[in-house]
N, C-alpha and C. Protein backbone atom coordinates (compact mmCIF):
# COMPACT_ATOMS: atom_id res chain seq x y z
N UNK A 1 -5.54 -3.09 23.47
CA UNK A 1 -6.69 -2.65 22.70
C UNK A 1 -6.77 -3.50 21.43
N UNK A 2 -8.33 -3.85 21.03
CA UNK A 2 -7.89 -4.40 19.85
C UNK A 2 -7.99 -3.97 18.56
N UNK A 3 -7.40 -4.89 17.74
CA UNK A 3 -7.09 -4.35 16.31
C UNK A 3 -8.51 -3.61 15.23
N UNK A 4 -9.36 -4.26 16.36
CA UNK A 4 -10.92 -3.66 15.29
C UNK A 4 -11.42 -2.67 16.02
N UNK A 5 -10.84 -2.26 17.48
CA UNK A 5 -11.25 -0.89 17.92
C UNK A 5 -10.84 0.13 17.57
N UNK A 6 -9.26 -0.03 17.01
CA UNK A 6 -7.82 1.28 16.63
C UNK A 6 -7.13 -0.04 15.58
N UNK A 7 -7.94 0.67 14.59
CA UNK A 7 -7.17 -0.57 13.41
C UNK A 7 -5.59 0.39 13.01
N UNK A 8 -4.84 -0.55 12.28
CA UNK A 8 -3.67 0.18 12.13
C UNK A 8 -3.63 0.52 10.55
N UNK A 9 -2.94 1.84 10.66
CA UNK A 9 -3.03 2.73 9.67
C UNK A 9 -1.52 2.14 8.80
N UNK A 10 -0.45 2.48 9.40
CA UNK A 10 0.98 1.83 8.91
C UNK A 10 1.41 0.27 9.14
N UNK A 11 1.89 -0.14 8.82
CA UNK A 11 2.51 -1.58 8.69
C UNK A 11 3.41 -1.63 8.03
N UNK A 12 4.53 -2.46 8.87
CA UNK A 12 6.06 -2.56 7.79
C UNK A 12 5.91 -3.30 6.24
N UNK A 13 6.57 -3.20 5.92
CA UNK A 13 6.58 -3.98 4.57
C UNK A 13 7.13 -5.51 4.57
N UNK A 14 6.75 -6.07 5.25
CA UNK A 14 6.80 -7.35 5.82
C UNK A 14 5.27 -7.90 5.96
N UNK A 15 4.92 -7.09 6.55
CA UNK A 15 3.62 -7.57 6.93
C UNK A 15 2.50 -7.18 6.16
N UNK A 16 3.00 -6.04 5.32
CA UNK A 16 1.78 -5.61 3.73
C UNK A 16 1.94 -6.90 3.32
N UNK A 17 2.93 -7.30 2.63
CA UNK A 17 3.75 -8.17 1.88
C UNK A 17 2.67 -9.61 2.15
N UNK A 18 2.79 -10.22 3.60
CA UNK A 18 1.95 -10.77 3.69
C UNK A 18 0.68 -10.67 3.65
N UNK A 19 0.57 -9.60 4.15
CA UNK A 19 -1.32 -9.70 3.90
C UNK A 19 -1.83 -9.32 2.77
N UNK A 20 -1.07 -8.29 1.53
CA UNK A 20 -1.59 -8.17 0.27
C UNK A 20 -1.15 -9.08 -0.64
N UNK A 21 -0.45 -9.63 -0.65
CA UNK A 21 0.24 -11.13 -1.55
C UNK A 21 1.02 -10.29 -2.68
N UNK A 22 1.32 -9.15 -2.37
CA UNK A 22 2.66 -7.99 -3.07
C UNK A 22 4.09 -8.83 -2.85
N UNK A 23 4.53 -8.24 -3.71
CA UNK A 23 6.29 -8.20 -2.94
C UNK A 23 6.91 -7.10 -2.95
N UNK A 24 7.69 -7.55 -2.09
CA UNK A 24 8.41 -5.91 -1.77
C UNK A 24 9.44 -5.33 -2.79
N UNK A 25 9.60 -6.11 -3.86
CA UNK A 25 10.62 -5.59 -5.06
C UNK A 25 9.28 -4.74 -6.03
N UNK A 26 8.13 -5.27 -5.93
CA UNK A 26 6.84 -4.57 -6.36
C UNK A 26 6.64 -3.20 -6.15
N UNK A 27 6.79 -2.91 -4.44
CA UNK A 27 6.79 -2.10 -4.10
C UNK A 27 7.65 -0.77 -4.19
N UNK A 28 8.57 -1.30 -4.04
CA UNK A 28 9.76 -0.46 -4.35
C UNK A 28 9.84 0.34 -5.48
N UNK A 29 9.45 -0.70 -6.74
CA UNK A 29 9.22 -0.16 -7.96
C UNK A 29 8.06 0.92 -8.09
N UNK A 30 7.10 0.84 -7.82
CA UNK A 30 6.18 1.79 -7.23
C UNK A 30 6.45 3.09 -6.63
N UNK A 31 7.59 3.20 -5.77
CA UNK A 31 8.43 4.13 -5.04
C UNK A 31 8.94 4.86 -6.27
N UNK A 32 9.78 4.29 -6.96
CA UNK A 32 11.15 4.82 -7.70
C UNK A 32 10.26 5.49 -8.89
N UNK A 33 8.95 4.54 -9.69
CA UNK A 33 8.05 5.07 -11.05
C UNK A 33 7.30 6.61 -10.20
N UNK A 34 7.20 6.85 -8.81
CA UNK A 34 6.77 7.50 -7.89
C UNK A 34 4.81 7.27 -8.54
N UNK A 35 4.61 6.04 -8.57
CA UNK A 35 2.99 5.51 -8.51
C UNK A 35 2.74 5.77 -7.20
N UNK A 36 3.60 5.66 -6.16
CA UNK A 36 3.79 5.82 -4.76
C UNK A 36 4.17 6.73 -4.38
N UNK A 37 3.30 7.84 -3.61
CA UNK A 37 4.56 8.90 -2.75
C UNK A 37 5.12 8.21 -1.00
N UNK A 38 5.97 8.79 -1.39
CA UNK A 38 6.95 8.85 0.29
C UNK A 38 6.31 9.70 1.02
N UNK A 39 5.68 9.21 2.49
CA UNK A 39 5.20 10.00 3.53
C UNK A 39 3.38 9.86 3.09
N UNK A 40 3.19 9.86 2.11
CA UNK A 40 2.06 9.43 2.01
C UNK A 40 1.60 7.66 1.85
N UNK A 41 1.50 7.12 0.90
CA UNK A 41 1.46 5.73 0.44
C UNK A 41 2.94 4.73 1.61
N UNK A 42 3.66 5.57 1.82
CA UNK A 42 5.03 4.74 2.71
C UNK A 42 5.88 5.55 2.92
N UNK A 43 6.69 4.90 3.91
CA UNK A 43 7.25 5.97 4.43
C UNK A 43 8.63 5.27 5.43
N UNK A 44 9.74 5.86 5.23
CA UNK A 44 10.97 4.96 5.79
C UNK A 44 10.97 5.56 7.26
N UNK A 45 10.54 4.69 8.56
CA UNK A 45 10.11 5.03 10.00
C UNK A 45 11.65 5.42 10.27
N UNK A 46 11.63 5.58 11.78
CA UNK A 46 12.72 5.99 12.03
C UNK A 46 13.38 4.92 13.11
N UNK A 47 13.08 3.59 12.72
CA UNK A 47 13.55 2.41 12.71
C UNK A 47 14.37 1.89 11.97
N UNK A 48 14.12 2.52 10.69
CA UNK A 48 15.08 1.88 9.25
C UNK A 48 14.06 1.11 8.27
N UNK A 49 13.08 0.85 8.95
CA UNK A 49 12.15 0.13 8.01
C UNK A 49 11.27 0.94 7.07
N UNK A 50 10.85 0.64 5.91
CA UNK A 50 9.57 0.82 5.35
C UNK A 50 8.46 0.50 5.87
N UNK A 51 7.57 1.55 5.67
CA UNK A 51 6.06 1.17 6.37
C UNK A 51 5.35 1.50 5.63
N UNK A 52 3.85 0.93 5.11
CA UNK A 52 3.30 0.99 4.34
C UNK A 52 1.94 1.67 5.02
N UNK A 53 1.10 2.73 4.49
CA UNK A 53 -0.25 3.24 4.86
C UNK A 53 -1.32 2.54 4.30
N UNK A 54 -1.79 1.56 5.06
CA UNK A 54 -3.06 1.05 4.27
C UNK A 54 -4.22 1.82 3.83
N UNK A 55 -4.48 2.45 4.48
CA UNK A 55 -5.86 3.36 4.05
C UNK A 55 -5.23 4.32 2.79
N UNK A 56 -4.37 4.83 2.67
CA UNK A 56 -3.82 5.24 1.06
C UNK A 56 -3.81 4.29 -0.07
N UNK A 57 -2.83 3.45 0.83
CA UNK A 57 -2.88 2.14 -0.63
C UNK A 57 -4.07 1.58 -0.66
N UNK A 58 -5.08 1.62 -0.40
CA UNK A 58 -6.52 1.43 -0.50
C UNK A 58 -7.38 2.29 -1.77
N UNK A 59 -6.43 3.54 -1.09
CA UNK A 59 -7.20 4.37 -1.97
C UNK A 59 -6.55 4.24 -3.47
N UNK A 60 -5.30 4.61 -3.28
CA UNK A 60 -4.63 4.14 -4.99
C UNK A 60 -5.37 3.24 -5.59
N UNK A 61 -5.69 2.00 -4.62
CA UNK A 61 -6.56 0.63 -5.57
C UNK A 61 -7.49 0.98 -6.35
N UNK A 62 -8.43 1.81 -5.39
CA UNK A 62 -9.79 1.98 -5.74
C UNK A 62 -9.52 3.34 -7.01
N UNK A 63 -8.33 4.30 -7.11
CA UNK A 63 -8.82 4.90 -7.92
C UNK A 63 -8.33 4.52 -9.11
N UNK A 64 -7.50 3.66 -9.16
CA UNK A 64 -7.02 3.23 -10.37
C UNK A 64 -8.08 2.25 -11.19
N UNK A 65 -8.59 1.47 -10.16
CA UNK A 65 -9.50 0.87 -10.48
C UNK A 65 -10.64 1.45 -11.51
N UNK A 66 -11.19 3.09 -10.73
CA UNK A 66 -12.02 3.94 -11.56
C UNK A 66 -11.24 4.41 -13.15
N UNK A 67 -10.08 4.29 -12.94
CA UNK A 67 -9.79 4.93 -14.24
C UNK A 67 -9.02 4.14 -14.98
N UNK A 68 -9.14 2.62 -14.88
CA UNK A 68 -8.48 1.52 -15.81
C UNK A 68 -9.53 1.34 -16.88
N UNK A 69 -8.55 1.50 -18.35
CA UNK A 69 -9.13 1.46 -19.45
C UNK A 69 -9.38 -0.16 -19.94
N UNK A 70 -9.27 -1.00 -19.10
CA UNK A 70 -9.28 -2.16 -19.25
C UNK A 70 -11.10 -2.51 -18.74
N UNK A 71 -11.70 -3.73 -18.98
CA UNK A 71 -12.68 -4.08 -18.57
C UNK A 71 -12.64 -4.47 -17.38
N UNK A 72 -13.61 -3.97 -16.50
CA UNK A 72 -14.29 -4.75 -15.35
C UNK A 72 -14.00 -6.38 -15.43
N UNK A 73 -13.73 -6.79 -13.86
CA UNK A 73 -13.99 -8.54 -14.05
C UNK A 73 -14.89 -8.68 -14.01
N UNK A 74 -15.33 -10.07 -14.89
CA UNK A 74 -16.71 -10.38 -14.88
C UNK A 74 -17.55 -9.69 -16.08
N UNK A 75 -17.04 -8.49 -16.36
CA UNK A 75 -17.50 -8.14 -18.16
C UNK A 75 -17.60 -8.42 -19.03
């Protein structure tokens, strides 16, 4: 099936890493300040890996975005 019929919700932290241009010591930190919850935003599979929820960390973007006291780009 493809990826634009059943897009994927989790992804290891390997492959966020690549596709958001994050790093995973970024992330982590995120975890520990808990900017991030466990089971929501990521979540340690039962592989051993970290997996990341894109459609959460989407949303963190966007709401931080609404409530950064900083200017808009392009302002």
């Amino acid at each position: 099936m493809s990826a634009y019929l059943l897009p994927l919700q989790w992804v290891r932290l390997a492959k966020y890493c690549e596709l958001s241009g994050d790093t995973s010591d970024a992330v982590h930190a995120r975890r520990r300040k808990r900017q991030w919850t466990d089971g929501v935003h990521c979540r340690i599979g039962p592989d051993g890996n970290v997996w990341i929820n894109l459609s959460e960390v989407n949303k963190w973007v966007e709401s931080r975005q609404q409530n950064a006291s900083w200017p808009a780009l392009g302002a």
